[in-house]
C-alpha atoms as a PDB file:
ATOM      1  CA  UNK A   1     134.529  -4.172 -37.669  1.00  0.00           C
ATOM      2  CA  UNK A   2     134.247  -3.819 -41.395  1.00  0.00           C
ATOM      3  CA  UNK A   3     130.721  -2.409 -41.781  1.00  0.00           C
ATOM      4  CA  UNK A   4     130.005  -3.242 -45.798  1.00  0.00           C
ATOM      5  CA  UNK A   5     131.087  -6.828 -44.757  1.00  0.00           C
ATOM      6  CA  UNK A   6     127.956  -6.576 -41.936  1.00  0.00           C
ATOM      7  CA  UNK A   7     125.826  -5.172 -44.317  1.00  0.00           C
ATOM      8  CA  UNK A   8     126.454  -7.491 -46.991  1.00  0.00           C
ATOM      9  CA  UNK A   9     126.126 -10.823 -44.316  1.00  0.00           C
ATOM     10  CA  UNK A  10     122.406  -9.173 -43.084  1.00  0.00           C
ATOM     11  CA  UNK A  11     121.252  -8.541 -47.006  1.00  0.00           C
ATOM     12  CA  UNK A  12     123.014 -12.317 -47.722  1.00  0.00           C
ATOM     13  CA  UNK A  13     120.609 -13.719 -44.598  1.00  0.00           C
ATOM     14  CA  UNK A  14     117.499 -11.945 -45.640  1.00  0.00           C
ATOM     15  CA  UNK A  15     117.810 -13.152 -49.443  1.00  0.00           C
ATOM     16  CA  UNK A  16     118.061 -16.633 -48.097  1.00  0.00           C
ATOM     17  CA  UNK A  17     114.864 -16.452 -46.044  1.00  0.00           C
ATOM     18  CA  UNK A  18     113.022 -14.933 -48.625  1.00  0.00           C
ATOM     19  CA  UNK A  19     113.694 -17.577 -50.844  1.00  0.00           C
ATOM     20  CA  UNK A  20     113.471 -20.801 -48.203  1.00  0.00           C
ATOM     21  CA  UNK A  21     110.228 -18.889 -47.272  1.00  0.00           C
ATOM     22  CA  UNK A  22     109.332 -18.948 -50.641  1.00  0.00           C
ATOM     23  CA  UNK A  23     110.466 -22.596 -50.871  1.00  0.00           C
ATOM     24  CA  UNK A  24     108.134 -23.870 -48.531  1.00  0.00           C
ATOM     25  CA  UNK A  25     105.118 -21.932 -48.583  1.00  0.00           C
ATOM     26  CA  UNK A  26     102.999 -21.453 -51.464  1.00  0.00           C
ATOM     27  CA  UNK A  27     102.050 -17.722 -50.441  1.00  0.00           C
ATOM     28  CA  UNK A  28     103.945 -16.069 -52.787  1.00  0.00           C
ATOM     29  CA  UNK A  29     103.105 -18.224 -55.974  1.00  0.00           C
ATOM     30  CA  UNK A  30     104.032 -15.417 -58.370  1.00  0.00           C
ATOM     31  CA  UNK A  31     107.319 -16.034 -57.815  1.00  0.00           C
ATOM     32  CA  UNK A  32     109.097 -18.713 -59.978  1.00  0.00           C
ATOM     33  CA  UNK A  33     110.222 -21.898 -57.870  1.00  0.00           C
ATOM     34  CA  UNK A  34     113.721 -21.281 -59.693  1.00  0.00           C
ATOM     35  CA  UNK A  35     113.893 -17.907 -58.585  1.00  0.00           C
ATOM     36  CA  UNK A  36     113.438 -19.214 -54.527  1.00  0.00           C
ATOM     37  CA  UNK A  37     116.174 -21.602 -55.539  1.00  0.00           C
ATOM     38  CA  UNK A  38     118.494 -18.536 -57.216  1.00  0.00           C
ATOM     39  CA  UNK A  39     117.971 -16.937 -54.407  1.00  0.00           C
ATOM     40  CA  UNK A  40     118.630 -19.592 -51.994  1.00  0.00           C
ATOM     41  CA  UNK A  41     122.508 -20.392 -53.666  1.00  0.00           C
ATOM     42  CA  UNK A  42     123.489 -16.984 -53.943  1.00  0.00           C
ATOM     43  CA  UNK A  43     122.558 -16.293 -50.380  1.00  0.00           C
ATOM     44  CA  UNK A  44     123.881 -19.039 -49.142  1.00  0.00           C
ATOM     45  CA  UNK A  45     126.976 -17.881 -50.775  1.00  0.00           C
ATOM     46  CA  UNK A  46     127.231 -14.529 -49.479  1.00  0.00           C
ATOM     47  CA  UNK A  47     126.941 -15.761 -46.386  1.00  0.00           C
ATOM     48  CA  UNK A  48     129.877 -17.948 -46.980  1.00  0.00           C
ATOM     49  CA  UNK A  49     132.078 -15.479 -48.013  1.00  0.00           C
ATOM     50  CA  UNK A  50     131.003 -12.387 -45.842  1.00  0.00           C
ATOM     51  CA  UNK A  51     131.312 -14.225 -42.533  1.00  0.00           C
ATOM     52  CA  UNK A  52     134.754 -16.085 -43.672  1.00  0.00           C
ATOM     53  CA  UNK A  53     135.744 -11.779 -44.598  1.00  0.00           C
ATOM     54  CA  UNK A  54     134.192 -11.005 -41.273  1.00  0.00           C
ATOM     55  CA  UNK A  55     135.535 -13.964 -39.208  1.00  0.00           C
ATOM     56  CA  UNK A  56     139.321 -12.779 -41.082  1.00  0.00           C
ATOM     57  CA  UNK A  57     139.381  -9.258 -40.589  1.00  0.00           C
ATOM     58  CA  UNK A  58     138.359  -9.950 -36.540  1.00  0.00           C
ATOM     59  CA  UNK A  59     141.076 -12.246 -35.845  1.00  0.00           C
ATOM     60  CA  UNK A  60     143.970  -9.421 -37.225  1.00  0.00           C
END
């Protein structure tokens, strides 16, 4: 197991929460809406492509 690609998928996850949590409360109103929406793509994105590395480098 490829432990940059793990560490990469967990920091990928956490951006995404922080910006759905950001999303759909109003708690942390110093933060830009398009920032919770940056960080929402690009998370999502990371996940993407560090589980399709991890899911790759498991099955060889």
């Amino acid at each position: 197991m490829n432990s940059k690609t793990v560490v990469g998928l967990i920091g990928s996850v956490f951006i995404t929460f922080v910006g759905l949590y950001r999303l759909f409360s109003e708690s942390l109103s110093s933060t830009p809406l398009f920032i919770a929406y940056l960080f929402i793509i690009t998370g999502l994105v990371g996940v993407c492509a560090n589980g399709i590395k991890l899911f790759k480098s498991k099955k060889i």
